[in-house]
C-alpha atoms as a PDB file:
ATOM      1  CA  UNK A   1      88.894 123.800 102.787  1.00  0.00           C
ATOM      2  CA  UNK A   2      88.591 126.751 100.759  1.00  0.00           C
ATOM      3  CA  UNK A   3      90.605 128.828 102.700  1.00  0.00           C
ATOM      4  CA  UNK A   4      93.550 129.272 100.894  1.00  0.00           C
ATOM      5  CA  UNK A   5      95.301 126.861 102.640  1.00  0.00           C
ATOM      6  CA  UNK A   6      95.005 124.841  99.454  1.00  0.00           C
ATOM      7  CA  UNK A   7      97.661 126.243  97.196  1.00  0.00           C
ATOM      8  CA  UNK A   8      99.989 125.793 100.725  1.00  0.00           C
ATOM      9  CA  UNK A   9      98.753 122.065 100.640  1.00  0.00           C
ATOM     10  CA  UNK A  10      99.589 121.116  97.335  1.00  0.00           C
ATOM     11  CA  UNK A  11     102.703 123.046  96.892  1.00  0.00           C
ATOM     12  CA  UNK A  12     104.304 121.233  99.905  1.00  0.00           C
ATOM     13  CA  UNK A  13     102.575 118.382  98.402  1.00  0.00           C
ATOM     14  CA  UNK A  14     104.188 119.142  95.039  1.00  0.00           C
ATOM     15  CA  UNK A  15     107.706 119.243  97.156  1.00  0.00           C
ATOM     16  CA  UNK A  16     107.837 116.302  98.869  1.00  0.00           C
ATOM     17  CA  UNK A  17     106.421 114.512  96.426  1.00  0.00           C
ATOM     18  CA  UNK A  18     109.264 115.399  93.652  1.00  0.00           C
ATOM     19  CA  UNK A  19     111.894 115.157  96.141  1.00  0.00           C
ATOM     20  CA  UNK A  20     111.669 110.880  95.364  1.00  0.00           C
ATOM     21  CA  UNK A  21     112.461 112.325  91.379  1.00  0.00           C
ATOM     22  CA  UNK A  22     116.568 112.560  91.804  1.00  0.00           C
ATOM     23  CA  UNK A  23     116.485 109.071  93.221  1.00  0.00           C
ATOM     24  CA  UNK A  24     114.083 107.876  90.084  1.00  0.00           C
ATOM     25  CA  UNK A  25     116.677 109.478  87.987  1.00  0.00           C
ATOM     26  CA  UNK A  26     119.834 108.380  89.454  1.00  0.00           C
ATOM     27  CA  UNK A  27     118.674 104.397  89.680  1.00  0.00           C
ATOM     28  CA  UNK A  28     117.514 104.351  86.330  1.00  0.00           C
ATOM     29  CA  UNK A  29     120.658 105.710  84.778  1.00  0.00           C
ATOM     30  CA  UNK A  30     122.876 103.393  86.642  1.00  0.00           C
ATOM     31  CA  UNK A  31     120.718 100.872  87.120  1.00  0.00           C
ATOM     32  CA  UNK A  32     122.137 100.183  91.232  1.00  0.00           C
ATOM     33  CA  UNK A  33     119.515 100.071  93.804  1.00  0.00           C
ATOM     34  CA  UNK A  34     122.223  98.425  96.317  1.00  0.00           C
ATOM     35  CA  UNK A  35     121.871 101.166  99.018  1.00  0.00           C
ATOM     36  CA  UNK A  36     117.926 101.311  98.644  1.00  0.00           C
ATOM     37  CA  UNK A  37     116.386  99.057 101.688  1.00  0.00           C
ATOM     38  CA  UNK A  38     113.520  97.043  99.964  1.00  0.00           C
ATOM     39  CA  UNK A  39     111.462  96.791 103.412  1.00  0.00           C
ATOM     40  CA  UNK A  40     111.852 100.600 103.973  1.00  0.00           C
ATOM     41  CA  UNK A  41     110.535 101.126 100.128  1.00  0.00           C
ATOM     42  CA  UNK A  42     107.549  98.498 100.853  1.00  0.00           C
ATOM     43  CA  UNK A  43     106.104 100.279 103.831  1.00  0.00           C
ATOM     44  CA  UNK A  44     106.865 103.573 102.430  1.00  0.00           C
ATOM     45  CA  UNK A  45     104.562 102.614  99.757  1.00  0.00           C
ATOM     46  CA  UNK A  46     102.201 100.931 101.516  1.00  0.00           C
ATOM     47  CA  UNK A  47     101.876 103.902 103.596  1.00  0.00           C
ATOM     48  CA  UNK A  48     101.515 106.047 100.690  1.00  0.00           C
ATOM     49  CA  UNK A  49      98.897 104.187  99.334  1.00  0.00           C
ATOM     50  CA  UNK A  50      96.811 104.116 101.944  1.00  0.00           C
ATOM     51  CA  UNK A  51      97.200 108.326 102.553  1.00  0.00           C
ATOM     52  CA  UNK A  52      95.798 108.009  98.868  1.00  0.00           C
ATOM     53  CA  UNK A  53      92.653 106.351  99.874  1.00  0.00           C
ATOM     54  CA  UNK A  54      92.135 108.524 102.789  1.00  0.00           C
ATOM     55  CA  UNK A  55      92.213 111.410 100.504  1.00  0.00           C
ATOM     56  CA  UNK A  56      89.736 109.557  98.071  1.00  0.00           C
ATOM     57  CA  UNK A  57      87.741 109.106 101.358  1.00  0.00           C
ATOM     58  CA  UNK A  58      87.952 112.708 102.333  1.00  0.00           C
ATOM     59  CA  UNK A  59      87.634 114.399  98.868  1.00  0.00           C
ATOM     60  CA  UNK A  60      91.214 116.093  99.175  1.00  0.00           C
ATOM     61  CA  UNK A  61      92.201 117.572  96.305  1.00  0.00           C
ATOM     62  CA  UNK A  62      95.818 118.096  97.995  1.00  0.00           C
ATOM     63  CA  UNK A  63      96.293 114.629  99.717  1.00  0.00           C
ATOM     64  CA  UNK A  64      95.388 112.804  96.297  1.00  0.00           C
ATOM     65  CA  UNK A  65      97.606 114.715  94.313  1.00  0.00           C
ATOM     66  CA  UNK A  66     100.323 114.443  96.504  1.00  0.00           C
ATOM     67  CA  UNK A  67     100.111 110.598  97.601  1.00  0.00           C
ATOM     68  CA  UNK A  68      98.689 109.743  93.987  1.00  0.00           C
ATOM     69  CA  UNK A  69     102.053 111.270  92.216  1.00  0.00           C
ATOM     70  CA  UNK A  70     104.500 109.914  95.833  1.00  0.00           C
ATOM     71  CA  UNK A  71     102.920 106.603  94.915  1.00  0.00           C
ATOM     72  CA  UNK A  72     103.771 106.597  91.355  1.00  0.00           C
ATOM     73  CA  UNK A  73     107.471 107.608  92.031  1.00  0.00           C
ATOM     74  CA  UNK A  74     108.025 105.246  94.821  1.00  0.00           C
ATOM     75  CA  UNK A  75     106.556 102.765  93.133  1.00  0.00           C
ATOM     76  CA  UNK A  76     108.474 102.929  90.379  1.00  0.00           C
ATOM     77  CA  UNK A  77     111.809 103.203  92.880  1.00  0.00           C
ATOM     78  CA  UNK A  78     110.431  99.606  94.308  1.00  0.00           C
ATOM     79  CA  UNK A  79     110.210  98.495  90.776  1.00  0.00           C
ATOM     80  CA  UNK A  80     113.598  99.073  89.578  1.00  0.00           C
ATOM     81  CA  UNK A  81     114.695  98.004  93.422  1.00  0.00           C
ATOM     82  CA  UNK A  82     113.301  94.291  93.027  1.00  0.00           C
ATOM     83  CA  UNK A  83     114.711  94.423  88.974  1.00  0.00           C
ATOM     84  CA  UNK A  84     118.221  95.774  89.123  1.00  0.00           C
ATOM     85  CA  UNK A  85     118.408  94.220  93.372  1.00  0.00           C
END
Protein backbone atom coordinates (compact mmCIF):
# COMPACT_ATOMS: atom_id res chain seq x y z
CA UNK A 1 0.00 0.00 0.00
CA UNK A 2 1.33 3.26 -0.72
CA UNK A 3 -1.09 5.11 0.97
CA UNK A 4 0.47 6.35 3.82
CA UNK A 5 -0.75 3.88 5.90
CA UNK A 6 2.81 2.61 5.90
CA UNK A 7 4.61 4.84 8.33
CA UNK A 8 1.20 3.94 10.69
CA UNK A 9 2.15 0.19 10.01
CA UNK A 10 5.56 0.14 10.97
CA UNK A 11 5.45 2.54 13.78
CA UNK A 12 2.87 0.33 15.62
CA UNK A 13 5.03 -2.32 14.32
CA UNK A 14 8.08 -0.60 15.81
CA UNK A 15 5.88 -0.49 19.28
CA UNK A 16 4.86 -3.69 19.83
CA UNK A 17 7.69 -5.07 18.69
CA UNK A 18 10.10 -3.19 21.37
CA UNK A 19 7.64 -3.62 24.01
CA UNK A 20 9.36 -7.60 24.40
CA UNK A 21 12.89 -5.19 24.98
CA UNK A 22 12.29 -4.49 29.01
CA UNK A 23 11.69 -8.18 29.43
CA UNK A 24 15.09 -8.96 27.23
CA UNK A 25 16.69 -6.58 29.57
CA UNK A 26 15.40 -7.53 32.85
CA UNK A 27 16.11 -11.58 32.27
CA UNK A 28 19.42 -11.04 31.13
CA UNK A 29 20.53 -8.94 34.05
CA UNK A 30 19.15 -11.28 36.58
CA UNK A 31 19.32 -14.12 34.80
CA UNK A 32 15.42 -15.51 36.30
CA UNK A 33 13.03 -16.57 33.72
CA UNK A 34 10.86 -18.34 36.64
CA UNK A 35 7.63 -16.36 35.89
CA UNK A 36 8.09 -16.69 31.97
CA UNK A 37 5.68 -19.76 30.77
CA UNK A 38 7.90 -21.71 28.22
CA UNK A 39 4.66 -23.02 26.22
CA UNK A 40 3.26 -19.42 26.06
CA UNK A 41 6.93 -18.23 24.68
CA UNK A 42 6.91 -21.35 22.10
CA UNK A 43 3.66 -20.50 20.41
CA UNK A 44 4.26 -16.91 20.69
CA UNK A 45 7.16 -17.55 18.56
CA UNK A 46 5.90 -19.90 16.46
CA UNK A 47 3.22 -17.55 15.71
CA UNK A 48 5.58 -14.88 15.05
CA UNK A 49 7.40 -16.73 12.72
CA UNK A 50 4.95 -17.68 10.67
CA UNK A 51 3.40 -13.70 10.45
CA UNK A 52 7.11 -13.38 9.11
CA UNK A 53 6.60 -15.64 6.23
CA UNK A 54 3.30 -14.27 5.40
CA UNK A 55 4.88 -10.97 5.07
CA UNK A 56 7.74 -12.55 2.89
CA UNK A 57 4.71 -14.01 0.97
CA UNK A 58 2.95 -10.72 0.66
CA UNK A 59 5.96 -8.36 0.11
CA UNK A 60 5.16 -6.29 3.41
CA UNK A 61 7.59 -4.08 4.17
CA UNK A 62 5.71 -3.45 7.68
CA UNK A 63 4.79 -7.11 8.64
CA UNK A 64 8.56 -8.23 8.01
CA UNK A 65 9.99 -5.63 9.93
CA UNK A 66 7.83 -6.01 12.66
CA UNK A 67 7.62 -9.99 13.00
CA UNK A 68 11.38 -10.20 11.72
CA UNK A 69 12.66 -7.86 14.83
CA UNK A 70 9.35 -9.64 17.45
CA UNK A 71 11.04 -12.84 16.36
CA UNK A 72 14.48 -11.93 17.21
CA UNK A 73 13.47 -10.59 20.72
CA UNK A 74 11.26 -13.42 21.61
CA UNK A 75 13.51 -15.63 20.51
CA UNK A 76 16.09 -14.59 22.39
CA UNK A 77 13.49 -14.42 25.65
CA UNK A 78 12.94 -18.40 24.80
CA UNK A 79 16.64 -18.71 24.74
CA UNK A 80 17.56 -17.41 28.01
CA UNK A 81 14.02 -19.15 29.25
CA UNK A 82 15.28 -22.84 28.40
CA UNK A 83 19.15 -21.60 29.78
CA UNK A 84 18.59 -19.84 33.06
CA UNK A 85 14.79 -22.27 33.47
Amino acid sequence: MADGTMWLRLLAGTLTTIAFLPQLIRTWQTKSTKDISLGMFLIFTGGVLLWLIYGVLISSLPVMFANGLTFLLASAILVLKIRYG
